[in-house]
C-alpha atoms as a PDB file:
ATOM      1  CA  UNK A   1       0.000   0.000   0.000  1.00  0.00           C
ATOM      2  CA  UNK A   2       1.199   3.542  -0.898  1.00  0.00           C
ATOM      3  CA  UNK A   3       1.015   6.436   0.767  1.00  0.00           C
ATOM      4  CA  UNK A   4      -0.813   7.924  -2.390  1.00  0.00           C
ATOM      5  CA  UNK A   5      -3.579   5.834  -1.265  1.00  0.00           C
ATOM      6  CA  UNK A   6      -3.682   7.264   2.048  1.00  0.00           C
ATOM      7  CA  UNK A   7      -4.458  10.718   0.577  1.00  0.00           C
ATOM      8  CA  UNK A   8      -7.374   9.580  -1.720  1.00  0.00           C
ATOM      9  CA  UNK A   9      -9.300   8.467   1.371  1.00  0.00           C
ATOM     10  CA  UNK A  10      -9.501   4.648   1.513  1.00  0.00           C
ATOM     11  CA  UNK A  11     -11.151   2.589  -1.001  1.00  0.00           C
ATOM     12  CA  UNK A  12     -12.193  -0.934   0.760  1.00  0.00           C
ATOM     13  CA  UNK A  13     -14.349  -0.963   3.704  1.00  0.00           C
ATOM     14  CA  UNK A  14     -12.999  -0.820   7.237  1.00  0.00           C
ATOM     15  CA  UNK A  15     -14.276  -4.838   7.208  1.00  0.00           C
ATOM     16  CA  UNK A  16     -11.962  -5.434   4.665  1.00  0.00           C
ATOM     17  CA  UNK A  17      -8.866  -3.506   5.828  1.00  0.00           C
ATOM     18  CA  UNK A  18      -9.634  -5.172   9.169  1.00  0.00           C
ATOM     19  CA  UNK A  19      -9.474  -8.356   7.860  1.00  0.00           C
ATOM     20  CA  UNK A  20      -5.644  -7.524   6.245  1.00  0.00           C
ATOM     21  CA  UNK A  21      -4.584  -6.664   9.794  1.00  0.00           C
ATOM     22  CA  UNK A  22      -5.706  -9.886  11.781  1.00  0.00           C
ATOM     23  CA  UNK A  23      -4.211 -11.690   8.481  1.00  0.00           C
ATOM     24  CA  UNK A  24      -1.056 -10.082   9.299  1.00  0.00           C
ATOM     25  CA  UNK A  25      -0.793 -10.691  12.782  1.00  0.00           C
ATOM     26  CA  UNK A  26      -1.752 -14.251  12.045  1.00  0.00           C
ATOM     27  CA  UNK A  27       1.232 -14.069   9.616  1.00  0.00           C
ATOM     28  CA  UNK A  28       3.169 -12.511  12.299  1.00  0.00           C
ATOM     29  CA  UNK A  29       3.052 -15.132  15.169  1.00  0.00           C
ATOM     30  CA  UNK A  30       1.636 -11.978  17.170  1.00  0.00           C
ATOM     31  CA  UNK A  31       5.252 -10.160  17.039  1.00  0.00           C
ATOM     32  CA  UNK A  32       5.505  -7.740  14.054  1.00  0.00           C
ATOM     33  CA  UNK A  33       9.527  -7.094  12.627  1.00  0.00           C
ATOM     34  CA  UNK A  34      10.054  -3.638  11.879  1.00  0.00           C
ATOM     35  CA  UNK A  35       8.609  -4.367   7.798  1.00  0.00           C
ATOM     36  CA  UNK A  36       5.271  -5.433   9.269  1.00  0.00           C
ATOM     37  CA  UNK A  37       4.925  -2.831  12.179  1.00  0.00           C
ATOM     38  CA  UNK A  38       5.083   0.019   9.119  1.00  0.00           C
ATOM     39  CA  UNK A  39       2.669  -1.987   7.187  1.00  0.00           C
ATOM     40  CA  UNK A  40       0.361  -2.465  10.275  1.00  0.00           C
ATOM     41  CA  UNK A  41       0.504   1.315  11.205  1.00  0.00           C
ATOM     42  CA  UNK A  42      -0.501   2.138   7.140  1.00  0.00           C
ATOM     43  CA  UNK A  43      -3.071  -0.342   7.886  1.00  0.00           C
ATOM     44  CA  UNK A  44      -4.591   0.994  10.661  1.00  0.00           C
ATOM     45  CA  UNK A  45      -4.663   4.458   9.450  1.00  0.00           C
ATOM     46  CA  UNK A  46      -6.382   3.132   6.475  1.00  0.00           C
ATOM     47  CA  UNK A  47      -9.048   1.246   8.519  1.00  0.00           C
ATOM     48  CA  UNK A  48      -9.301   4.495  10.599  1.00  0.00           C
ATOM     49  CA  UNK A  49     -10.193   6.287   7.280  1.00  0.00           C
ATOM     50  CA  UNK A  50     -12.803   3.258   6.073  1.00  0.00           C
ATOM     51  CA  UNK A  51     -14.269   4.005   9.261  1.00  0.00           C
ATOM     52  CA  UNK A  52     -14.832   8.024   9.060  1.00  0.00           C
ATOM     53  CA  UNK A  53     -16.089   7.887   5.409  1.00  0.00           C
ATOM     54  CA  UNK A  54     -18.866   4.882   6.551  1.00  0.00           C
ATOM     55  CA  UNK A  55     -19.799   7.186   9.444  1.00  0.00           C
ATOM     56  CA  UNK A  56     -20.452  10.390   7.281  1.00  0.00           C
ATOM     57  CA  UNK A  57     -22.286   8.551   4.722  1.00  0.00           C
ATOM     58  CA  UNK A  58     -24.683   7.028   7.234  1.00  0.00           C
ATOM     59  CA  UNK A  59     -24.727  10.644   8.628  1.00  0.00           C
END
């Protein structure tokens, strides 16, 4: 994941990006290297993002 697609807002649901972060942790053995921990941190801002757009479209 880029950090272009950061800016854009994110594209898959919150589901889905939560999904990719249990996957990785389940990858991970529960202990994320210093790779994952970056991906994990894009991850969650993306999820974060999912999150706020589902919130002001139900709004």
């Amino acid at each position: 994941m880029s950090p272009d697609s950061l800016t854009r807002g994110s594209e898959r649901s919150a589901a889905e990006v939560n999904e990719q972060i249990r996957a990785l942790w389940m990858r991970a053995g529960g202990t994320l290297s210093a790779q994952e921990r970056a991906e994990y941190e894009l991850l969650v801002v993306e999820w974060a993002a999912a999150i706020r757009s589902a919130v002001i479209e139900a709004a």
